[in-house]
PDB file of N, CA and C in Angstrom:
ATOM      1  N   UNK A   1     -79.093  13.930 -56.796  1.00  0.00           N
ATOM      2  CA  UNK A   1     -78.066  14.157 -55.802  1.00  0.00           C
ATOM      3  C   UNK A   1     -77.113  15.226 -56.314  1.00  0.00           C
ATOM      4  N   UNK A   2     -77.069  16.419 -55.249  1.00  0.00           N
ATOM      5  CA  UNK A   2     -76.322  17.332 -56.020  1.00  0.00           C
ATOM      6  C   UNK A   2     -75.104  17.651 -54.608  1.00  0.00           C
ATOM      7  N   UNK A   3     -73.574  16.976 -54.879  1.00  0.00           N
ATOM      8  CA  UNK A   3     -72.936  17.314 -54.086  1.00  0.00           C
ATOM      9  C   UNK A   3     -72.075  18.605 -54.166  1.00  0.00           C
ATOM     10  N   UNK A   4     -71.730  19.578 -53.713  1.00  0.00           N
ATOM     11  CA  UNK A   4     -71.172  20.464 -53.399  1.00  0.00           C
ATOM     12  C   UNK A   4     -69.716  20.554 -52.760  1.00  0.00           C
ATOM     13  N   UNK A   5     -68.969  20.756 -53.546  1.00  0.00           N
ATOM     14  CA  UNK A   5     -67.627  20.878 -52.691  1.00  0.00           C
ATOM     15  C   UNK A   5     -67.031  22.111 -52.787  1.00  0.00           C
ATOM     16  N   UNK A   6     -66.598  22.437 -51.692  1.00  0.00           N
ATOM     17  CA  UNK A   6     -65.908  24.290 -52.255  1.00  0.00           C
ATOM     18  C   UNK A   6     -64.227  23.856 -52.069  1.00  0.00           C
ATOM     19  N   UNK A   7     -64.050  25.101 -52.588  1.00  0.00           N
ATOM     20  CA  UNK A   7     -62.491  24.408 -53.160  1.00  0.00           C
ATOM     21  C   UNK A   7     -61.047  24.308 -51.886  1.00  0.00           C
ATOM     22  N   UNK A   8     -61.477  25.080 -51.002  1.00  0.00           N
ATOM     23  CA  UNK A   8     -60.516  24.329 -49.779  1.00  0.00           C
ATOM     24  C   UNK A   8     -60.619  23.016 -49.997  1.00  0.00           C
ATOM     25  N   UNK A   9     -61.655  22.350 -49.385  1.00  0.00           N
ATOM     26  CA  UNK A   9     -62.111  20.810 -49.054  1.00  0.00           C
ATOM     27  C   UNK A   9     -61.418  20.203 -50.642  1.00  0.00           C
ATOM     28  N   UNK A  10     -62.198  20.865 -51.727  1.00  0.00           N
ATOM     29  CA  UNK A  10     -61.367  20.037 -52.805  1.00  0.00           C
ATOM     30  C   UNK A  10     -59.555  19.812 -53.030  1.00  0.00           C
ATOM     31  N   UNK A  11     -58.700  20.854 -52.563  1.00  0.00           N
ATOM     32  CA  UNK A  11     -57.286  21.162 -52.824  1.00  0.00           C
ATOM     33  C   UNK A  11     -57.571  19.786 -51.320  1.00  0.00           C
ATOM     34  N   UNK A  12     -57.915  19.992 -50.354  1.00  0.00           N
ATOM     35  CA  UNK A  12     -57.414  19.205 -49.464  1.00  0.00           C
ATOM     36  C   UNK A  12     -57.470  17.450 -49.525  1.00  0.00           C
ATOM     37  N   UNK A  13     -58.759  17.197 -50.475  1.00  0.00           N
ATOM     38  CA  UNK A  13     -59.215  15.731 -51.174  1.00  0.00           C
ATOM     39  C   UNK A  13     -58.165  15.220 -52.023  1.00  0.00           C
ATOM     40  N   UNK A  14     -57.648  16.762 -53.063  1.00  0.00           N
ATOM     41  CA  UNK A  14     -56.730  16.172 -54.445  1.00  0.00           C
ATOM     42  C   UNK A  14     -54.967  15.917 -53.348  1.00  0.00           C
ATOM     43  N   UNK A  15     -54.665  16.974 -52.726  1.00  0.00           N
ATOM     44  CA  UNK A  15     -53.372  16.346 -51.809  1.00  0.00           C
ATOM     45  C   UNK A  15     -52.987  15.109 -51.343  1.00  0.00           C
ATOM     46  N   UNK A  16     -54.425  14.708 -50.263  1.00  0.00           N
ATOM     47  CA  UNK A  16     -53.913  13.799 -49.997  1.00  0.00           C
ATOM     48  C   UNK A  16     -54.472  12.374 -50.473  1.00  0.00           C
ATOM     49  N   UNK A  17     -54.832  12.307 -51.939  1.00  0.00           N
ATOM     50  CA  UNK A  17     -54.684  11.438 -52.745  1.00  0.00           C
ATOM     51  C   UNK A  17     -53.464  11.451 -53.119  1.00  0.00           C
ATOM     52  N   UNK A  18     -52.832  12.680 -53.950  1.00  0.00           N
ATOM     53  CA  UNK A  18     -51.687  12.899 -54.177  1.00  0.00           C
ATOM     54  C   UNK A  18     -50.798  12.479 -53.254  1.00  0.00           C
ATOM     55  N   UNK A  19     -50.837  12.621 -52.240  1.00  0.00           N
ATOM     56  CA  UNK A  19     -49.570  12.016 -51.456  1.00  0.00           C
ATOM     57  C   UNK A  19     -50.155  10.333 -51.039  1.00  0.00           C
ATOM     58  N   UNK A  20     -51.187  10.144 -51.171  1.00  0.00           N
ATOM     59  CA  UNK A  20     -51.236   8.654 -50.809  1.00  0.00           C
ATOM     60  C   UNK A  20     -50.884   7.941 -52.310  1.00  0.00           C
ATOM     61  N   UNK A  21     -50.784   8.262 -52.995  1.00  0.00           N
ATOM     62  CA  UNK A  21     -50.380   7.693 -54.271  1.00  0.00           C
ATOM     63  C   UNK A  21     -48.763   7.812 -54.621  1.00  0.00           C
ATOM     64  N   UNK A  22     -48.387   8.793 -53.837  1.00  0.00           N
ATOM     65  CA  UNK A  22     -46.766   8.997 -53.304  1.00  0.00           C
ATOM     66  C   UNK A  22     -46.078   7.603 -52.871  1.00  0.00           C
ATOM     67  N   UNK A  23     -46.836   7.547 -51.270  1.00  0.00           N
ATOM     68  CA  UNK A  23     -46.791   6.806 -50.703  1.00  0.00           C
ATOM     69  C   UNK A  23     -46.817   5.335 -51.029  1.00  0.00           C
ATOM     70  N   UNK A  24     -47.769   4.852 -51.841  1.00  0.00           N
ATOM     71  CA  UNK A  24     -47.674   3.457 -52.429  1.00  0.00           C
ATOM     72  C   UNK A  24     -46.836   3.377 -53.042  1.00  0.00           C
ATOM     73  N   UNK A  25     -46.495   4.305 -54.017  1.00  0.00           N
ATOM     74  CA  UNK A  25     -45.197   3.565 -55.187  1.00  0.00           C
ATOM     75  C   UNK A  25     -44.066   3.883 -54.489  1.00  0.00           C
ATOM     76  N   UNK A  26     -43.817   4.673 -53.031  1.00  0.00           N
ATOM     77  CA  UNK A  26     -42.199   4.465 -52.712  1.00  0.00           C
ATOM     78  C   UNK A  26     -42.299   3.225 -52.190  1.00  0.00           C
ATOM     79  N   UNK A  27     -43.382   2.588 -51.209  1.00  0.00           N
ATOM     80  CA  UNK A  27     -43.732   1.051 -51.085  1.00  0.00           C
ATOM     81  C   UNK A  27     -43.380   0.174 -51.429  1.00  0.00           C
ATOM     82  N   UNK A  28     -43.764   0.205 -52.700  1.00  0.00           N
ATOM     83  CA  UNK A  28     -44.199  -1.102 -54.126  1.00  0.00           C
ATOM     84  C   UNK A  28     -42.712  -0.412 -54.688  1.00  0.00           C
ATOM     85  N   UNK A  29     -41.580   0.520 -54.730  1.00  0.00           N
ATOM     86  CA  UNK A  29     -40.486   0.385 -55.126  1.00  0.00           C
ATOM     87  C   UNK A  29     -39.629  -0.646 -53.718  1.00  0.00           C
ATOM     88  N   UNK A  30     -39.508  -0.005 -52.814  1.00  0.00           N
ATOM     89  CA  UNK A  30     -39.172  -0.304 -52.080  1.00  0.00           C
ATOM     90  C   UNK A  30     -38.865  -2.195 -52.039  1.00  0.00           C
ATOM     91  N   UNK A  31     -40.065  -2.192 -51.864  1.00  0.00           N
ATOM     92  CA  UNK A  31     -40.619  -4.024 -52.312  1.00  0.00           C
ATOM     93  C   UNK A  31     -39.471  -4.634 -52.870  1.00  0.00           C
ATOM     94  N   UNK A  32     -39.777  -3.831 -54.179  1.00  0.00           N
ATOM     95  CA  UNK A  32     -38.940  -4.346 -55.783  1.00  0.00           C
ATOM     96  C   UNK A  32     -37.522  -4.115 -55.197  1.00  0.00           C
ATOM     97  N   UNK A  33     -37.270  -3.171 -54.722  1.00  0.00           N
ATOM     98  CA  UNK A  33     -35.759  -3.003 -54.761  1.00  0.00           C
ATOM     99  C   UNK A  33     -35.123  -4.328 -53.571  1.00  0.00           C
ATOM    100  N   UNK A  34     -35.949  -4.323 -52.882  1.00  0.00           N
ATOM    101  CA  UNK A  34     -35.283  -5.401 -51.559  1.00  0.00           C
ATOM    102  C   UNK A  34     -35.554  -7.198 -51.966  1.00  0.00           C
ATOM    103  N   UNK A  35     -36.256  -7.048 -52.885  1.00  0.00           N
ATOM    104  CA  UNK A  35     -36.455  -8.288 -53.953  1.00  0.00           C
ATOM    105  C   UNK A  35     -35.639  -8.350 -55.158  1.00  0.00           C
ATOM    106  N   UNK A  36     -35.388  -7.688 -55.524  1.00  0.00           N
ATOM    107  CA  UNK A  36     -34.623  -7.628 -57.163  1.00  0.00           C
ATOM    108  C   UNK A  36     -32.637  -7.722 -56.345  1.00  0.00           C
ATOM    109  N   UNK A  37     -32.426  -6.711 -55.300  1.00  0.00           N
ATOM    110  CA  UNK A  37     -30.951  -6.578 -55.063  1.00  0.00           C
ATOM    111  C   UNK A  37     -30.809  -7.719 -53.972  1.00  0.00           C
ATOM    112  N   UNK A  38     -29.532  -8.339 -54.298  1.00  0.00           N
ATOM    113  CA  UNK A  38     -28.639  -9.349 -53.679  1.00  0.00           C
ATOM    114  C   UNK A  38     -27.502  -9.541 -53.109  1.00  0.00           C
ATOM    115  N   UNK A  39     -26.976  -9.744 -52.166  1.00  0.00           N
ATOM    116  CA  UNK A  39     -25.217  -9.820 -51.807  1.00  0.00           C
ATOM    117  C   UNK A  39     -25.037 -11.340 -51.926  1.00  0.00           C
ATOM    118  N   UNK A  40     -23.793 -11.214 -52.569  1.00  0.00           N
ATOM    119  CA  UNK A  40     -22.848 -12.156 -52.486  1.00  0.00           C
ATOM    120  C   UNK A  40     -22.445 -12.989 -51.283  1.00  0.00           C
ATOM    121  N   UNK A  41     -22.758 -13.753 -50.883  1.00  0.00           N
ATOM    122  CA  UNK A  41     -22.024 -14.359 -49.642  1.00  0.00           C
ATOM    123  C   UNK A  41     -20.923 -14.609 -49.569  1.00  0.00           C
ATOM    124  N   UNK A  42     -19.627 -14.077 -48.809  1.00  0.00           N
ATOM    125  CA  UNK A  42     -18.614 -14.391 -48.914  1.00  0.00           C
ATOM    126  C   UNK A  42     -18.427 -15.901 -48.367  1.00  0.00           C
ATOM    127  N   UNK A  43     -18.800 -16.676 -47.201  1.00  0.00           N
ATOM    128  CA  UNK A  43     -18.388 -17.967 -46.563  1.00  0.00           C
ATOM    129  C   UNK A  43     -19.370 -18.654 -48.164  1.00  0.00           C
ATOM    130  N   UNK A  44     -20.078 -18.474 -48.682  1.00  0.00           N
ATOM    131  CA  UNK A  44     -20.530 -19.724 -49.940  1.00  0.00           C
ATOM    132  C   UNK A  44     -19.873 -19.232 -50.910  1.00  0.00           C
ATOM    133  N   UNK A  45     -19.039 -18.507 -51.218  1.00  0.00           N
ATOM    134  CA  UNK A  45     -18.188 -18.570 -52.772  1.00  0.00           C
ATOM    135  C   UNK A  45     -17.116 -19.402 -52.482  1.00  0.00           C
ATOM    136  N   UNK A  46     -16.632 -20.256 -53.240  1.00  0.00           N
ATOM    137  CA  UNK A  46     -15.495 -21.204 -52.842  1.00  0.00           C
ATOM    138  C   UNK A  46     -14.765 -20.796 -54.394  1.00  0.00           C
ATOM    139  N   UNK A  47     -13.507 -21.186 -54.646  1.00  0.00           N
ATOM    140  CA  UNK A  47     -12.890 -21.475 -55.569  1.00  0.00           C
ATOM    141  C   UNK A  47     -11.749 -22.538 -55.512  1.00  0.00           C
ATOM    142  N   UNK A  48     -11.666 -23.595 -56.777  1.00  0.00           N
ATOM    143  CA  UNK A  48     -11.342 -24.550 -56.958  1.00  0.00           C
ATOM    144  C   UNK A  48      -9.868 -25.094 -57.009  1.00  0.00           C
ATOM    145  N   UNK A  49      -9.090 -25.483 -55.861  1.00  0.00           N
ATOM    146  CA  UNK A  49      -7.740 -25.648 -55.903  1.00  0.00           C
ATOM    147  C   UNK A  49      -6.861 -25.742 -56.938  1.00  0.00           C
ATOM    148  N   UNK A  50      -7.754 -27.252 -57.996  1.00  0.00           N
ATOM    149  CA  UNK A  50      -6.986 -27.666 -58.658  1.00  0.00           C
ATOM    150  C   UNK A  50      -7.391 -26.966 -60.491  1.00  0.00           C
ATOM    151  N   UNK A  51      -9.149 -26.842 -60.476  1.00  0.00           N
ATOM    152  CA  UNK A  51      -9.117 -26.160 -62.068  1.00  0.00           C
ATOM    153  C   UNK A  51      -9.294 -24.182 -61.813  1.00  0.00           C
ATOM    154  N   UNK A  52      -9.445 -23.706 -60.774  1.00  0.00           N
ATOM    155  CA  UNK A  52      -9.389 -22.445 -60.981  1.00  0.00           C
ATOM    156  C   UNK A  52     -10.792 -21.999 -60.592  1.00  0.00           C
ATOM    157  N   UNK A  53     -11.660 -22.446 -61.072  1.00  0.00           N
ATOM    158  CA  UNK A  53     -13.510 -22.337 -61.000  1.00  0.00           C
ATOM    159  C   UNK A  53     -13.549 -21.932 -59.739  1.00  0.00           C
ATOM    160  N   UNK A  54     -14.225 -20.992 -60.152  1.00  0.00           N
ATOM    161  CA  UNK A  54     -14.778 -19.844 -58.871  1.00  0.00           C
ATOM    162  C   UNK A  54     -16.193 -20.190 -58.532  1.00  0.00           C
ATOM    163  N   UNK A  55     -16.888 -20.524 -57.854  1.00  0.00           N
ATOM    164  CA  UNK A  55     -18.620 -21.159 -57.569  1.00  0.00           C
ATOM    165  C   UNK A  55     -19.093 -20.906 -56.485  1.00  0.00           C
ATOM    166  N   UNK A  56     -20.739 -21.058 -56.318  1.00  0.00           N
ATOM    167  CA  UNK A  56     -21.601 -20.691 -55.245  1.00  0.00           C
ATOM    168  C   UNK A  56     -21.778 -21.993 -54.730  1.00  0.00           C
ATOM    169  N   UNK A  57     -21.421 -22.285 -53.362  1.00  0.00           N
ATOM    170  CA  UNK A  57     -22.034 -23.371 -52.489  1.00  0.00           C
ATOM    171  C   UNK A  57     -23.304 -23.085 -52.264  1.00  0.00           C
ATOM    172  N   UNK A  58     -24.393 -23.922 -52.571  1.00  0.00           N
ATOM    173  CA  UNK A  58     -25.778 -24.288 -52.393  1.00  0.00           C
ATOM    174  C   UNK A  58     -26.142 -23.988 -50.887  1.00  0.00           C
ATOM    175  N   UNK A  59     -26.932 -23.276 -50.642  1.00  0.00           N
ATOM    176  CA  UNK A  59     -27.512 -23.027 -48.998  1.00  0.00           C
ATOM    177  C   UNK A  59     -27.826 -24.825 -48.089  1.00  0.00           C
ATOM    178  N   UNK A  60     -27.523 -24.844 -47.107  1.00  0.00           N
ATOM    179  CA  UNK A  60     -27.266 -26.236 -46.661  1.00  0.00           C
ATOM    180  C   UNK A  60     -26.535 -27.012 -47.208  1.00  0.00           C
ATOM    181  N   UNK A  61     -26.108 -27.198 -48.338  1.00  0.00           N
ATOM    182  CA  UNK A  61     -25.018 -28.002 -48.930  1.00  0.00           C
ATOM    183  C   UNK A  61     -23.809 -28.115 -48.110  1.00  0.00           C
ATOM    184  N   UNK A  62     -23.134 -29.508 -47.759  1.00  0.00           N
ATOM    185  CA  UNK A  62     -22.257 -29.258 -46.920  1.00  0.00           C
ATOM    186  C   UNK A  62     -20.540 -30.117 -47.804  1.00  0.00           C
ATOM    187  N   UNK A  63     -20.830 -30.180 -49.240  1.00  0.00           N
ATOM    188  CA  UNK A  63     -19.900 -30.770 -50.099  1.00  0.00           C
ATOM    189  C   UNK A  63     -19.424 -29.567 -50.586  1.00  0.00           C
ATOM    190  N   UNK A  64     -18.112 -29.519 -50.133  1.00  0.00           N
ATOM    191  CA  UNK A  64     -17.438 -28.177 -51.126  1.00  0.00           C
ATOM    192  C   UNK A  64     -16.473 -28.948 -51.755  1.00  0.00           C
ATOM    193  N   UNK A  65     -16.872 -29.240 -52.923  1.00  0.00           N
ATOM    194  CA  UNK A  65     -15.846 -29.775 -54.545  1.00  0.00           C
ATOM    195  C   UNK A  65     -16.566 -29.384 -55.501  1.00  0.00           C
ATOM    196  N   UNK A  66     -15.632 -29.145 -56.323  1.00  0.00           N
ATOM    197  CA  UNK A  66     -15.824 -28.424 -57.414  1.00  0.00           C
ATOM    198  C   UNK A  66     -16.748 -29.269 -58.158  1.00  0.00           C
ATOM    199  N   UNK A  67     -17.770 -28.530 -58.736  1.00  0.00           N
ATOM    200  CA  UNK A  67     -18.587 -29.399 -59.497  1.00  0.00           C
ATOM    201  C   UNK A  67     -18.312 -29.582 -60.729  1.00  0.00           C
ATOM    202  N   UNK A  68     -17.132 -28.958 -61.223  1.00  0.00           N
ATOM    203  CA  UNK A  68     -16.456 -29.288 -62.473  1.00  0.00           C
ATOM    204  C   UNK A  68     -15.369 -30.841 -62.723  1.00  0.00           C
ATOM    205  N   UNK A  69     -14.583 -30.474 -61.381  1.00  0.00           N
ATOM    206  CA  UNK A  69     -13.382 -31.454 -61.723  1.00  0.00           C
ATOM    207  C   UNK A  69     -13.811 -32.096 -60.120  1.00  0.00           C
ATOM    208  N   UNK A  70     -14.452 -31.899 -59.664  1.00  0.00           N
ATOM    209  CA  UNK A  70     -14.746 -32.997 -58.061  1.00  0.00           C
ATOM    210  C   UNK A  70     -13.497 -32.961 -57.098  1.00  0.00           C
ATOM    211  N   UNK A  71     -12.926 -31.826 -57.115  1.00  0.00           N
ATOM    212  CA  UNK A  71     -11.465 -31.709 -56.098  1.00  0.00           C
ATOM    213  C   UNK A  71     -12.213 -30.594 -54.918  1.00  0.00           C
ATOM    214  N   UNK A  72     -10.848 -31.028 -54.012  1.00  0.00           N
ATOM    215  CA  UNK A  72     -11.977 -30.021 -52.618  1.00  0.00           C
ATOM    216  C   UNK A  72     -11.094 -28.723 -53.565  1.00  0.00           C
ATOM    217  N   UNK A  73     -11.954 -27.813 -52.686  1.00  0.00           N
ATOM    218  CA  UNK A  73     -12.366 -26.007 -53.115  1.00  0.00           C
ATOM    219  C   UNK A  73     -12.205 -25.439 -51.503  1.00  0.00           C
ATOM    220  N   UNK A  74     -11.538 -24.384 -51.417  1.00  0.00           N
ATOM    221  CA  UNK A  74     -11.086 -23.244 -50.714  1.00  0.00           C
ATOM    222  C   UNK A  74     -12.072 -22.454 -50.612  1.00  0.00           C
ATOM    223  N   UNK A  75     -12.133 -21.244 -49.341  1.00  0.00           N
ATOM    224  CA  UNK A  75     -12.902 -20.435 -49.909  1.00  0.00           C
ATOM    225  C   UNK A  75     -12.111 -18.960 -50.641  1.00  0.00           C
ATOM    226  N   UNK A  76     -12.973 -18.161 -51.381  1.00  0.00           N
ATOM    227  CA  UNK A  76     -12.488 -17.352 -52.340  1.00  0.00           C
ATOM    228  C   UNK A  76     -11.919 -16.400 -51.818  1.00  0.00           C
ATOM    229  N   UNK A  77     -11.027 -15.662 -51.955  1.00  0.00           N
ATOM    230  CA  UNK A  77     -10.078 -14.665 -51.984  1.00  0.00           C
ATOM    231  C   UNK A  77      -9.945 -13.693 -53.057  1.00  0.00           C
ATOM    232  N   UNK A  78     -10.849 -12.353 -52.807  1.00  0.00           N
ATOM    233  CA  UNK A  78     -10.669 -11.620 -53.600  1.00  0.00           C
ATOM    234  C   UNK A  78      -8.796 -10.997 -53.925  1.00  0.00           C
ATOM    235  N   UNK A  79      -8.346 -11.522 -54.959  1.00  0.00           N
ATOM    236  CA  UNK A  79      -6.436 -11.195 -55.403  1.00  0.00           C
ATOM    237  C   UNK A  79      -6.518  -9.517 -55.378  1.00  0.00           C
ATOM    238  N   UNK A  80      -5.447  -9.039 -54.420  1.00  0.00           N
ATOM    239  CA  UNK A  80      -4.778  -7.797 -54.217  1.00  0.00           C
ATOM    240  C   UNK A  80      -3.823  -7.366 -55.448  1.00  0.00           C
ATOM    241  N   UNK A  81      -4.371  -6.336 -55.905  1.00  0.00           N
ATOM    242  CA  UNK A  81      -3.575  -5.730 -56.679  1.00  0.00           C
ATOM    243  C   UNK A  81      -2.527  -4.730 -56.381  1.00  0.00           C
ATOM    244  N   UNK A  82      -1.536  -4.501 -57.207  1.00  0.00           N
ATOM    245  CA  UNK A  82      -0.218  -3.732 -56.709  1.00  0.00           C
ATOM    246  C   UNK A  82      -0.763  -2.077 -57.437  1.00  0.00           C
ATOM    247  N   UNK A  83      -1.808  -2.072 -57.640  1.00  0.00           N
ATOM    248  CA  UNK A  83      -2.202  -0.297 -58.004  1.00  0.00           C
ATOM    249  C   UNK A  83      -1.937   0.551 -57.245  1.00  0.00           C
TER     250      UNK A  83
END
């Protein structure tokens, strides 16, 4: 078997490998990045009236006390600075 390729057809074979191999890893980043990065929920951060403890309420969890000292918890308030 003797195949023959002339080199248009070849530049046009190596491209669009080249770009399909582009294509997968912005993919497979993509993936990673929307798997690996997270936001904060503001309504589940609570912080603790009475010891200070700043914490994540559990998804469905409907007990907001501190799991340190067992007092009810607020939710969090990022403190304003005078800068």
């Amino acid at each position: 078997m003797n195949f023959m390729i002339n080199i248009a057809d070849g530049m046009m074979i190596y491209t669009l490998v080249l770009i399909s191999i582009l294509a997968l890893l912005y993919i497979l980043e993509r993936f990673r990045q929307n798997n690996c990065e997270w936001e904060l929920s503001r309504s589940q951060l609570m912080v603790c009236k009475k010891c200070g403890r700043v914490f994540l309420v559990k998804r469905l969890e409907r007990s907001r006390q501190c799991p340190e000292c067992g007092h009810a918890a607020s939710r969090f308030r990022i403190p304003r600075t005078g800068v």
